[in-house]
Protein backbone atom coordinates (compact mmCIF):
# COMPACT_ATOMS: atom_id res chain seq x y z
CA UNK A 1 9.13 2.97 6.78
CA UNK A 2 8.08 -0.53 7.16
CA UNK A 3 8.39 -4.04 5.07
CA UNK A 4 6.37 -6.53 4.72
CA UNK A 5 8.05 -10.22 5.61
CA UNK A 6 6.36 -12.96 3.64
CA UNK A 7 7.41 -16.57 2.93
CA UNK A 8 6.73 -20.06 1.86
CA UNK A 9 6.31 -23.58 2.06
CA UNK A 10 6.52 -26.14 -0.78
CA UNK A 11 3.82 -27.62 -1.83
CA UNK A 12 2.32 -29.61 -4.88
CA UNK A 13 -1.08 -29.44 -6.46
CA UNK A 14 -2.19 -30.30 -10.33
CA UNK A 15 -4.43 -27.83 -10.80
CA UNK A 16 -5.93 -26.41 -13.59
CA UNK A 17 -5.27 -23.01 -14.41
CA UNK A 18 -7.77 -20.77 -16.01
CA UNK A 19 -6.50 -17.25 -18.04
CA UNK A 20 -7.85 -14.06 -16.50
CA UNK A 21 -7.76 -10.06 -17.46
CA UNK A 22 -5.11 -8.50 -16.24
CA UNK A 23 -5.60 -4.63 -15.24
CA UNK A 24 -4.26 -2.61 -17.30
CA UNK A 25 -0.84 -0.39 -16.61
CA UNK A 26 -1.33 2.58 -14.90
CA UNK A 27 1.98 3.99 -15.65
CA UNK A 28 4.84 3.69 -18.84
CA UNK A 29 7.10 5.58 -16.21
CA UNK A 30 10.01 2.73 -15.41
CA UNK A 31 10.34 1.36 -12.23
CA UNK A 32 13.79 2.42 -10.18
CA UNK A 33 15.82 0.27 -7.67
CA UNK A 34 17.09 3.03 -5.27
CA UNK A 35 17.55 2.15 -1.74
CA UNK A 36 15.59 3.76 1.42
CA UNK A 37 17.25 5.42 4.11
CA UNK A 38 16.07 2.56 6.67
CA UNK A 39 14.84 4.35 10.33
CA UNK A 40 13.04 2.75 13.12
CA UNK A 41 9.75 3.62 13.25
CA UNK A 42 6.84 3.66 16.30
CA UNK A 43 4.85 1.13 16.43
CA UNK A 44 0.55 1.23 17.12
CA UNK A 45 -0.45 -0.82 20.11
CA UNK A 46 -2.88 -3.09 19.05
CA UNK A 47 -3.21 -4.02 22.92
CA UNK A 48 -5.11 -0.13 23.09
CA UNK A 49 -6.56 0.07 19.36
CA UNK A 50 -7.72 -4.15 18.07
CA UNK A 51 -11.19 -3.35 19.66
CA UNK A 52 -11.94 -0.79 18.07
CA UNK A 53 -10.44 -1.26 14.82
CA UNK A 54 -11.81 -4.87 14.49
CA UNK A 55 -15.29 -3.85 15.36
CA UNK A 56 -15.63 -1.22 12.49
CA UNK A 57 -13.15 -3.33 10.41
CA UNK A 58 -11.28 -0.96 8.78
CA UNK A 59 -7.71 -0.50 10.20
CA UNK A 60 -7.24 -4.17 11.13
CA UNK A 61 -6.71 -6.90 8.50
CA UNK A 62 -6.54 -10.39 9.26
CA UNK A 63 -6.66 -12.80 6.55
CA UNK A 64 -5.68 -16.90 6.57
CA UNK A 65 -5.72 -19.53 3.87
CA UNK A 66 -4.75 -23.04 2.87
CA UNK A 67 -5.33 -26.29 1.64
CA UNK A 68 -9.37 -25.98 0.93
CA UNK A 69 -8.77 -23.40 -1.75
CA UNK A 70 -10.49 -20.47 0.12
CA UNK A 71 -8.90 -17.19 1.58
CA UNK A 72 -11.10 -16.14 4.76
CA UNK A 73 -10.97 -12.44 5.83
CA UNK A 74 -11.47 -12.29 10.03
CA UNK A 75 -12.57 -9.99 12.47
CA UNK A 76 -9.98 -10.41 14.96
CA UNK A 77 -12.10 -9.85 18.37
CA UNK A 78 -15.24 -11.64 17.67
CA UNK A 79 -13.87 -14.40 15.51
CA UNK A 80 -16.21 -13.90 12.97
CA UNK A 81 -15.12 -14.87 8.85
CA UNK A 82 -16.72 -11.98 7.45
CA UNK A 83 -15.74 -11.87 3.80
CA UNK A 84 -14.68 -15.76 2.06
CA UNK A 85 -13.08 -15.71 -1.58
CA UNK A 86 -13.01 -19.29 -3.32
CA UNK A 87 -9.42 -19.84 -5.25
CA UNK A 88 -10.45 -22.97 -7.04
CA UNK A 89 -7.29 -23.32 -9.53
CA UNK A 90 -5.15 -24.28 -6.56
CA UNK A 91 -4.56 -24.04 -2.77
CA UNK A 92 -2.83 -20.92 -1.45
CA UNK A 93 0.78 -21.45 -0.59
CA UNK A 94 0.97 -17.45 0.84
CA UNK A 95 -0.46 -14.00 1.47
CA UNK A 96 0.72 -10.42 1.32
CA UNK A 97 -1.29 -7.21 1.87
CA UNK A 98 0.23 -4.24 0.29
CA UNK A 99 1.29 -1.50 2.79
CA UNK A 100 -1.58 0.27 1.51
CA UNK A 101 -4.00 -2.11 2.89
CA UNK A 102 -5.33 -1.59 -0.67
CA UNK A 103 -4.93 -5.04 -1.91
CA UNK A 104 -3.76 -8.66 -1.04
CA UNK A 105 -1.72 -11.14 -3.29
CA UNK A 106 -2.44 -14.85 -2.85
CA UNK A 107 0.69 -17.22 -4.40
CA UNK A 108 -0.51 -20.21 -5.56
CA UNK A 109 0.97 -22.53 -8.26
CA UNK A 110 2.47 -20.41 -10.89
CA UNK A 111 0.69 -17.40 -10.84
CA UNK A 112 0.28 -14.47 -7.79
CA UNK A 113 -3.26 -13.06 -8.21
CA UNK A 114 -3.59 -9.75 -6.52
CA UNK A 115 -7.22 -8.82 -4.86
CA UNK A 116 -9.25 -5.57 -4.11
CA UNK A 117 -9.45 -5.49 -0.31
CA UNK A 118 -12.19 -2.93 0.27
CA UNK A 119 -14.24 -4.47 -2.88
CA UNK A 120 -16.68 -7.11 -2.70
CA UNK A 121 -15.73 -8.44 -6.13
CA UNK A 122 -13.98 -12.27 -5.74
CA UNK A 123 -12.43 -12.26 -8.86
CA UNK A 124 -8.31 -11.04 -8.83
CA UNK A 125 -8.23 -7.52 -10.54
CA UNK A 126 -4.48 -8.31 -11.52
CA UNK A 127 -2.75 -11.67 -12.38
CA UNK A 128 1.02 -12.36 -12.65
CA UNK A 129 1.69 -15.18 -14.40
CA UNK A 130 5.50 -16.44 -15.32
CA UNK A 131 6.84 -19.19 -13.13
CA UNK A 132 6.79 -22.41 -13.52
CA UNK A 133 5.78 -24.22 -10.71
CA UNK A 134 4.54 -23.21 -7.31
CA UNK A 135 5.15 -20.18 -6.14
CA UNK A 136 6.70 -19.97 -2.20
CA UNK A 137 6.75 -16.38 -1.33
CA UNK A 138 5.13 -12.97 -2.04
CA UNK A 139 6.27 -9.39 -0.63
CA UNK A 140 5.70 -5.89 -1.98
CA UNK A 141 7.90 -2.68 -2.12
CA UNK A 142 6.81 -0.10 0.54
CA UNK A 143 5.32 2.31 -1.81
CA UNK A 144 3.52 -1.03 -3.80
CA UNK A 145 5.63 -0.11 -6.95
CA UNK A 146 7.52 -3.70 -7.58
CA UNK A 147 6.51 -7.26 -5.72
CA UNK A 148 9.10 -9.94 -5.21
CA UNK A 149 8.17 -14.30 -5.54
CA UNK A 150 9.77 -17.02 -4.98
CA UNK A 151 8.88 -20.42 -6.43
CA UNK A 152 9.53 -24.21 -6.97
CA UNK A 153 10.98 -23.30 -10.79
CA UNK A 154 14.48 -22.18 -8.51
CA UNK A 155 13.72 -18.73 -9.68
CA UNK A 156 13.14 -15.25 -7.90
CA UNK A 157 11.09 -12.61 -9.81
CA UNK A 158 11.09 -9.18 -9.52
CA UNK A 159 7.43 -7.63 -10.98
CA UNK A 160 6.35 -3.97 -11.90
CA UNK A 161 3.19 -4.38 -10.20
CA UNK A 162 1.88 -1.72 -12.44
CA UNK A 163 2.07 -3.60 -15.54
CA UNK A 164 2.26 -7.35 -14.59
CA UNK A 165 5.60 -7.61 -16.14
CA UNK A 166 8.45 -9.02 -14.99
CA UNK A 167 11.56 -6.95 -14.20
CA UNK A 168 14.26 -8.83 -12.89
CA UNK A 169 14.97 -12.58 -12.75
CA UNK A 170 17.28 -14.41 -10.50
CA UNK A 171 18.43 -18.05 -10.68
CA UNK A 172 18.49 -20.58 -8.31
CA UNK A 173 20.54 -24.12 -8.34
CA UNK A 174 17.31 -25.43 -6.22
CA UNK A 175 13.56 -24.81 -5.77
CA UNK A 176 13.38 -21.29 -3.18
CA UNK A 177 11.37 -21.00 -0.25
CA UNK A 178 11.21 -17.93 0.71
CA UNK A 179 11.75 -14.16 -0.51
CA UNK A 180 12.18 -11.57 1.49
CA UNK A 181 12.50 -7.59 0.58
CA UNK A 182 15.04 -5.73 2.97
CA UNK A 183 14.23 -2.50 4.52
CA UNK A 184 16.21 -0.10 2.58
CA UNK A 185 14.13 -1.67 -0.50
CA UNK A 186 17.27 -1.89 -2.62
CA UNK A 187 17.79 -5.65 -1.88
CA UNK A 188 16.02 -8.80 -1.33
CA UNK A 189 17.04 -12.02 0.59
CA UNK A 190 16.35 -15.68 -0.75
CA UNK A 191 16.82 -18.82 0.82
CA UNK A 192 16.51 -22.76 -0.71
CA UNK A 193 16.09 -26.27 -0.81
CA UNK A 194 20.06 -26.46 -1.45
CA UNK A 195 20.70 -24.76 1.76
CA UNK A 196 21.99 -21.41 0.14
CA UNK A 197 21.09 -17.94 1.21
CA UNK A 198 21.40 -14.82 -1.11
CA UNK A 199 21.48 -11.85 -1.58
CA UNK A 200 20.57 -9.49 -4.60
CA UNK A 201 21.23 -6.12 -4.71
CA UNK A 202 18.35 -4.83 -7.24
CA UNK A 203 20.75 -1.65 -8.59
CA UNK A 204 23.20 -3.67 -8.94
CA UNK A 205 21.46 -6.32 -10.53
CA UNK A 206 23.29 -9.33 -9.07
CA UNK A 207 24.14 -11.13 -6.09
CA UNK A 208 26.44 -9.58 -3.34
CA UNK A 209 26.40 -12.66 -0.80
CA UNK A 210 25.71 -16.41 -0.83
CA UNK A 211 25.48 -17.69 2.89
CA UNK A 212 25.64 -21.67 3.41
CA UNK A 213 24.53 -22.40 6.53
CA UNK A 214 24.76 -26.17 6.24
CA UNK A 215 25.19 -27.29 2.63
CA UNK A 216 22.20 -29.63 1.25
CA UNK A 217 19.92 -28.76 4.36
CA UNK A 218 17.25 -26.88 3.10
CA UNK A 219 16.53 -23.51 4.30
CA UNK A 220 12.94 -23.04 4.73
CA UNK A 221 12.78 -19.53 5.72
CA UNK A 222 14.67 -16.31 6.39
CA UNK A 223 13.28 -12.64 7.86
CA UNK A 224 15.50 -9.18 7.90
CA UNK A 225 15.15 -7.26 10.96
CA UNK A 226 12.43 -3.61 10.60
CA UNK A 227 15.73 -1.54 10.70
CA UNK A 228 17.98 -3.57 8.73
CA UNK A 229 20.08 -4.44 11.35
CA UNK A 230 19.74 -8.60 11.87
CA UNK A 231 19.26 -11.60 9.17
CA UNK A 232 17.86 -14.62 10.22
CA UNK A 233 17.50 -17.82 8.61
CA UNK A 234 15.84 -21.44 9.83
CA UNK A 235 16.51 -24.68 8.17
CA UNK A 236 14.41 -28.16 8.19
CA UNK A 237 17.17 -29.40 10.87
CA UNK A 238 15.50 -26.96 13.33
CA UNK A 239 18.08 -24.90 13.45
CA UNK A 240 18.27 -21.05 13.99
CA UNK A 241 21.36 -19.09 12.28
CA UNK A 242 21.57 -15.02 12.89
CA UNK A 243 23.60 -12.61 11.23
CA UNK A 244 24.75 -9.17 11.94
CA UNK A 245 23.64 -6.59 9.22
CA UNK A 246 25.81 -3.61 8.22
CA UNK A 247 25.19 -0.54 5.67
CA UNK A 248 28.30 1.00 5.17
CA UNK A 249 28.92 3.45 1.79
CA UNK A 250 25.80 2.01 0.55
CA UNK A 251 26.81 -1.64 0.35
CA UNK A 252 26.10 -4.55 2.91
CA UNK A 253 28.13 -6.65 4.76
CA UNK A 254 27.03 -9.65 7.49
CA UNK A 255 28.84 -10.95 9.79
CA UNK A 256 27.43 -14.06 11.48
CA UNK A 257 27.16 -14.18 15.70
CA UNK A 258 24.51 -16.98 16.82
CA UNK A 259 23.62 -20.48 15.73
CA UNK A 260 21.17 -22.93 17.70
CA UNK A 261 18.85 -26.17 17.90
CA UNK A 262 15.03 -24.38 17.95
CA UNK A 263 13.19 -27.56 17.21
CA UNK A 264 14.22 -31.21 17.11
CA UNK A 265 11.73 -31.24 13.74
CA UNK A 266 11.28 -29.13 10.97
CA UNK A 267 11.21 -25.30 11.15
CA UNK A 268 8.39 -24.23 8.73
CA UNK A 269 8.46 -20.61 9.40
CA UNK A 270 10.42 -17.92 11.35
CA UNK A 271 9.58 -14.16 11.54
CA UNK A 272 11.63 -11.37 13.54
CA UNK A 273 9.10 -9.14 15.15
CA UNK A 274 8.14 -5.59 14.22
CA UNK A 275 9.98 -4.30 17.70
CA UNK A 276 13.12 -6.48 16.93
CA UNK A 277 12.66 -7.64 20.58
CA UNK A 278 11.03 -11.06 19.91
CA UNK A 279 11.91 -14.09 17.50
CA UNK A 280 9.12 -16.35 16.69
CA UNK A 281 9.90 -20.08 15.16
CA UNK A 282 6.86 -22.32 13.74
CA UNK A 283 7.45 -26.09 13.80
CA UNK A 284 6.46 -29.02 12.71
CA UNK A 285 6.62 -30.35 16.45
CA UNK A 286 3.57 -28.47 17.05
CA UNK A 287 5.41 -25.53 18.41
CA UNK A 288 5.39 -21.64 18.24
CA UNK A 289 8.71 -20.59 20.52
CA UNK A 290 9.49 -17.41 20.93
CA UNK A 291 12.88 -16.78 21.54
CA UNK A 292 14.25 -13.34 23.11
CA UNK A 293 16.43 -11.21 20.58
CA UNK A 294 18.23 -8.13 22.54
CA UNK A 295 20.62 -6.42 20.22
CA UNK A 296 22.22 -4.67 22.96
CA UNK A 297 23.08 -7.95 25.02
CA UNK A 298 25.98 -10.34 24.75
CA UNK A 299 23.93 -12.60 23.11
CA UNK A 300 23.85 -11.15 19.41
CA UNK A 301 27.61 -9.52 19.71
CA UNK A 302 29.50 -10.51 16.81
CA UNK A 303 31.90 -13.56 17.28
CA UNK A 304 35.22 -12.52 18.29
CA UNK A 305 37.34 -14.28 15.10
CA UNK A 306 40.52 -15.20 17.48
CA UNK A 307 38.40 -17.30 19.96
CA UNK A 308 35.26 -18.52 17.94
CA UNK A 309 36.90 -19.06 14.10
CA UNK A 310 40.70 -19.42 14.68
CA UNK A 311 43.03 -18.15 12.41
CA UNK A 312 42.21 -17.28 8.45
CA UNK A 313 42.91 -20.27 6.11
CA UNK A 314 45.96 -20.35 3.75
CA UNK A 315 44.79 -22.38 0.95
CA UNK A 316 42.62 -21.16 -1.45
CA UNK A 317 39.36 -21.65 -1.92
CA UNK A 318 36.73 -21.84 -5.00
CA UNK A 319 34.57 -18.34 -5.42
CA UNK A 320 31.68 -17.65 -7.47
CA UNK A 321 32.95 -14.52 -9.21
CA UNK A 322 34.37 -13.33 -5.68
CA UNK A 323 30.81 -13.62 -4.07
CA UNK A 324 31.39 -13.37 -0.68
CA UNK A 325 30.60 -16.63 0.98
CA UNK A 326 29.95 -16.79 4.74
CA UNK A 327 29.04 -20.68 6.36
CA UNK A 328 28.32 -22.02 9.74
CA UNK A 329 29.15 -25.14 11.50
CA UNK A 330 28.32 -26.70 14.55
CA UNK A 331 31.64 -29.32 14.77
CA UNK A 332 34.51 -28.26 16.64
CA UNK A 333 36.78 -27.35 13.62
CA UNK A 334 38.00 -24.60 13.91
CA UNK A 335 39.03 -23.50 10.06
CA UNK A 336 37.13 -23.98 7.16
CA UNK A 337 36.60 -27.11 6.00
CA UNK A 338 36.97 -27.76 1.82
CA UNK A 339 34.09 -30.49 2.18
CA UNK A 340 30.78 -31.29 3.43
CA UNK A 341 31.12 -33.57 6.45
CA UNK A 342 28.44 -33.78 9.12
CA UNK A 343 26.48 -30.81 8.06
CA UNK A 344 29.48 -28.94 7.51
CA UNK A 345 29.35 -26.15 4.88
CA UNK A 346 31.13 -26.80 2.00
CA UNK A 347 33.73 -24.66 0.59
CA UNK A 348 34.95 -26.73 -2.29
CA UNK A 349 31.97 -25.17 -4.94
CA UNK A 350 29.60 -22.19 -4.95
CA UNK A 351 27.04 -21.59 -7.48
CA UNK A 352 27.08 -18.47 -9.75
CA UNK A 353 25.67 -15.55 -8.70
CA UNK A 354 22.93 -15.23 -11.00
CA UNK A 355 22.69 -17.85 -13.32
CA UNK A 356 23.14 -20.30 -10.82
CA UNK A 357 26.12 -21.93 -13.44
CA UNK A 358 29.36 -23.52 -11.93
CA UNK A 359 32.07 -21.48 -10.30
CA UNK A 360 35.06 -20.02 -11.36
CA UNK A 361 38.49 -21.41 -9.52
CA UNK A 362 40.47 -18.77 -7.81
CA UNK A 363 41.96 -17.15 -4.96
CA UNK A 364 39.67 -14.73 -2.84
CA UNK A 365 40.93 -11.16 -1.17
CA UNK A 366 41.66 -12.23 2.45
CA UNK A 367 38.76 -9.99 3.02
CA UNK A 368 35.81 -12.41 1.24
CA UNK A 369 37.67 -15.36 2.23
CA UNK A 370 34.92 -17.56 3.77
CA UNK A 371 36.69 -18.46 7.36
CA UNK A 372 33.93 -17.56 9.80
CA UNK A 373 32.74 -21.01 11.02
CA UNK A 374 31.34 -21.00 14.51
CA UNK A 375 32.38 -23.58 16.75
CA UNK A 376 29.65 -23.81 19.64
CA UNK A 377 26.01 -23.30 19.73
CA UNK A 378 24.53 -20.49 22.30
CA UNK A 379 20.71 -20.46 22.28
CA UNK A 380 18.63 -17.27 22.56
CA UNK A 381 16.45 -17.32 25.62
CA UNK A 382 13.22 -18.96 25.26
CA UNK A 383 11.13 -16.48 25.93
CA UNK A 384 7.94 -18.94 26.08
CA UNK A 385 6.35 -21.74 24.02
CA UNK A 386 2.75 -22.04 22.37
CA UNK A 387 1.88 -25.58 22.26
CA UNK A 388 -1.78 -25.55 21.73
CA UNK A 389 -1.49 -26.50 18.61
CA UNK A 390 -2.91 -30.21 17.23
CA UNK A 391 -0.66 -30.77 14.01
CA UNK A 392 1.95 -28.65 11.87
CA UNK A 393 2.59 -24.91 12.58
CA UNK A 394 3.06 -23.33 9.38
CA UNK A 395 3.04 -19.42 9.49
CA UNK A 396 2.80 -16.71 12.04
CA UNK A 397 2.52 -12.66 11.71
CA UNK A 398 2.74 -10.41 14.74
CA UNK A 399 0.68 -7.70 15.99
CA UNK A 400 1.95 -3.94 14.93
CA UNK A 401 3.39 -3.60 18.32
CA UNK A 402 4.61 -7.09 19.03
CA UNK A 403 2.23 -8.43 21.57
CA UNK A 404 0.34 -10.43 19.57
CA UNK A 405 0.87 -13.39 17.27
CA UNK A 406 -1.54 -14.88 14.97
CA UNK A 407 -0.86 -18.35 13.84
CA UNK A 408 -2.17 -21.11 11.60
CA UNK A 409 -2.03 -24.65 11.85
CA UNK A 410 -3.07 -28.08 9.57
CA UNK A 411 -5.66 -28.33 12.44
CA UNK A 412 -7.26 -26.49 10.29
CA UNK A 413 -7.22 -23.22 12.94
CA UNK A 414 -5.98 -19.86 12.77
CA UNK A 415 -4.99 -18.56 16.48
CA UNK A 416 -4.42 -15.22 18.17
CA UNK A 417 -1.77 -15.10 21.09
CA UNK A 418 -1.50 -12.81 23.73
CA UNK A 419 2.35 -13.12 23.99
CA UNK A 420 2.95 -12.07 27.28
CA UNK A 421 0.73 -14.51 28.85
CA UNK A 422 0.77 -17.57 26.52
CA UNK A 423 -2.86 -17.75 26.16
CA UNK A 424 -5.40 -18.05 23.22
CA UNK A 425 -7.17 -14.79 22.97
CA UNK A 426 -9.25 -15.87 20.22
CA UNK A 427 -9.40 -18.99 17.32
CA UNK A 428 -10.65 -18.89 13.91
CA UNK A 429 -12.67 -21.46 12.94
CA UNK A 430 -13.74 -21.78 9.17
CA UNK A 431 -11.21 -23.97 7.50
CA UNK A 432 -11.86 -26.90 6.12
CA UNK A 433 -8.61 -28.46 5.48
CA UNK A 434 -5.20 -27.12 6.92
CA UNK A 435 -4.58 -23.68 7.13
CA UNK A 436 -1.21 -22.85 6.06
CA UNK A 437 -0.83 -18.71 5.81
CA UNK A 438 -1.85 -15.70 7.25
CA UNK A 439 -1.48 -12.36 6.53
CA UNK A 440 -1.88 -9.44 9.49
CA UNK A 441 -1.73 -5.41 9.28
CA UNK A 442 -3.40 -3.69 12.19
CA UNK A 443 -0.97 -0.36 11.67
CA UNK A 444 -2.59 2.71 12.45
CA UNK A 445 -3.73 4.82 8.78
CA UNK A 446 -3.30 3.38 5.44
CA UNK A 447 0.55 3.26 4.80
CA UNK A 448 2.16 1.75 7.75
C-alpha cells in the first residue's frame, strides 16, 4: 500500500479562468471512508531499474512545473523534456500522479485539472472546480477513488474523483498549505497559515486533533510517515516538529518527541522518505538537508512527561468540543502556558473542529489535557546538505527506494540527487521562470 505526499505553497495570480467539459461519472456507486490496514511495503531500486525505465519511458514519471504556466514531462537519465502541456489560466502551484500512473492533477488557482498521462491530448479530461482561491495541495486515495486539496479559501475538500463532486468540506480559521492523506486512507492531515495542524477522520466526519506548534507561525508543510507511524510538520521559522503516530482500536493518538531549528529561513517544503530512513527539508536559504530519521534510536523515543513536560496543569483550559490539543515550545517552561509569549503555543482559544467557529469553555479529561510542551530542542542528524541551488527550494520527491531526490528551484531548474554522494546526477533545463513542483513515481508496475 502506498500514499502519495503532496503539498503547497501560496501563491497569487489573476488569471482568467476558462469553463471546460468535465468527464462524465463513471460510477453512481457512493464513495466509502473505510480505513486500510497500513503495512510496510518493499520498495523498487531505482539505483538498478531508472535506466531502463527512463529510456523506454514507461515505468518512470518525472514531471515539474511553475511559474511560466507549463507542466514539462522528463526523461530522468538523458534530461530530455519530452512531452510540454501549456496551462495558460494560471501557474501551477502543485502536482500529483495517481497511483495508477494513469493520470496527473495540476492545482492551480481554484480549480485541480486532472490529465491523461499516456495520451497526447493537452487539454484536462476532468476539471474540479469549487474553491475559491488558490489551491495549495493535491493527493489521491490509493485506489484513485476520492482526491483531497487544500487552498487559500481556508478550506479542505474532499472530491469523488469519479464525478467531480465534492464530498466532504472542512473549515479552516486561515488559508491551508498543505493536505496530506494518511496511510490507512481513513484520515487526512492539514496544516496553515495560523499555525494549526489537523486532523480529520473521513468516517467520522470531523476533526480528532488540532496540533499548535507555535501559534500564528505558519505551518507550511506536513508529511505522514509510509506506515503510519511518524507526523511531521515544518513552519516558516525553520523549524522541524515530529510526532509519534499510534493506531490503537481504530482511532489515532500522537504523542510529540522532537522539535528543532532546520533552517534559519523559511521551510517551503518537507517530505519523509518512502523508507522512513531519511527526512528531507527545502528552504528558502537555498538548501535541501537531509536529516537522519531512525525510529529505533533514542532520537525519535517519545518524551518522558516527568523530565521533559513536568507535572499536568491544574487549571483548566479552553477546548474545542474536547479536541485534543497537543503544542510545542521551545522556552524553558515547563507547564502549559494560557498565552502566546515568544512563540509559545497558546492554550487560552482553539478553533472549532470543523467550522472553524469559536470554542466552547470547559474543563478537559486529564487525558486530552494539552500539557505536553517540550522544553529543549534535540536536532536529528544532518545527514548531508544540497546547496547547489541559486535561489528558493520549493519542492522535492524521492526516488521509490530513497536514494534519489529530485528537486526544483526559482532558478528555474529541476535537479536529480544521488543522496548518498551529494552530487547532481542530472538537471532539467526547460523552465522559463521558477520551477516550483515536481511530481516523481518510478515504482515498479502500475499501482505502486
Amino acid at each position: 500500500m502506498s500514499v502519495i505526499l503532496c503539498t503547497g505553497k501560496l501563491r497569487t495570480n489573476h488569471a482568467r479562468y476558462h469553463n471546460l467539459p468535465v468527464a462524465p461519472p463513471c460510477s453512481s456507486m457512493p464513495v466509502v471512508y473505510k480505513k486500510h490496514e497500513v503495512s510496510t511495503t518493499a520498495f523498487a531500486s531505482l539505483s538498478t531499474e531508472l535506466a531502463r525505465r527512463a529510456a523506454h519511458n514507461t515505468d518512470c514519471l518525472l514531471i515539474s512545473a511553475g511559474y511560466d504556466h507549463t507542466i514539462r514531462f522528463w526523461e530522468a537519465l538523458s534530461g530530455i523534456c519530452s512531452r510540454t502541456i501549456q496551462h495558460p489560466e494560471s501557474q501551477v502551484n502543485r502536482l500529483c500522479i495517481t497511483p495508477d500512473k494513469k493520470y496527473l492533477a495540476a492545482a492551480g488557482r481554484h480549480m485541480v485539472r486532472l490529465y491523461d498521462i499516456k495520451s497526447s491530448n493537452p487539454s484536462p479530461i476532468m476539471v474540479f472546480e469549487g474553491h475559491s482561491n488558490n489551491i495549495t495541495a493535491v493527493a489521491f486515495h490509493v485506489d484513485t477513488k476520492w482526491m483531497v486539496t487544500s487552498s487559500e479559501d481556508s478550506t479542505v475538500k474532499v472530491w469523488d474523483t469519479r464525478t467531480g463532486n465534492v464530498q466532504r468540506n472542512y473549515a479552516h480559521t486561515h488559508p491551508v498549505n498543505d493536505v496530506v492523506i494518511h496511510p490507512n486512507q481513513g484520515e487526512i492531515v492539514s496544516a496553515d497559515r495560523g499555525g494549526n495542524v489537523r486532523v480529520f477522520d473521513l468516517g467520522s466526519d470531523k476533526c480528532t486533533h488540532q496540533l499548535i506548534p507555535a501559534e500564528d507561525v505558519s505551518v507550511s508543510s506536513v508529511s505522514v510517515a509510509n506506515d503510519g507511524s511518524l507526523l511531521a510538520a515544518g513552519n516558516n521559522h525553520g523549524d522541524v516538529y515530529i510526532w509519534r503516530m499510534y493506531q490503537e482500536n481504530n482511532e489515532t493518538s500522537l504523542a510529540p518527541c522532537r522539535v528543532f531549528k532546520a533552517h534559519k529561513e523559511y521551510l517551503t517544503r518537507l517530505l519523509l522518505s518512502p523508507d522512513i530512513k531519511l527526512l528531507a527539508t527545502c528552504s528558502a536559504d537555498h538548501t535541501v538537508k537531509i536529516w537522519r530519521v531512525d525510529p529505533s534510536l533514542q532520537d525519535l523515543e517519545d518524551f518522558d512527561h516527568e523530565t521533559e513536560y513536568g507535572s499536568s496543569p491544574e487549571t483548566p483550559v479552553q477546548s474545542s468540543q474536547s479536541l485534543p490539543t497537543t503544542t510545542f515550545s521551545s522556552s524553558v517552561s515547563i507547564r502549559p502556558n494560557t498565552s502566546s509569549t515568544n512563540g509559545t503555543s497558546s492554550l487560552s482559544s482553539t478553533s472549532s473542529p470543523l467550522t472553524g467557529g469559536s470554542a466552547s469553555t470547559g474543563h478537559l479529561p486529564n487525558s486530552l489535557i494539552p500539557q505536553p510542551i517540550i522544553t529543549h530542542r534535540r536536532p536529528l542528524p544532518l545527514e548531508t546538505t544540497l546547496e547547489n541551488h541559486q535561489r528558493w527550494v520549493w519542492d522535492c520527491a524521492f526516488s521509490a527506494d530513497s536514494a534519489y531526490l529530485v528537486t526544483v528551484c526559482s532558478d528555474h531548474y529541476a535537479r536529480l540527487w544521488e543522496l548518498s554522494s551529494a552530487s547532481i546526477i542530472r538537471q532539467y533545463s526547460g523552465h522559463h521562470r521558477g520551477a516550483v513542483c515536481v511530481a516523481l513515481n518510478d515504482y515498479s508496475g502500475a499501482g505502486a
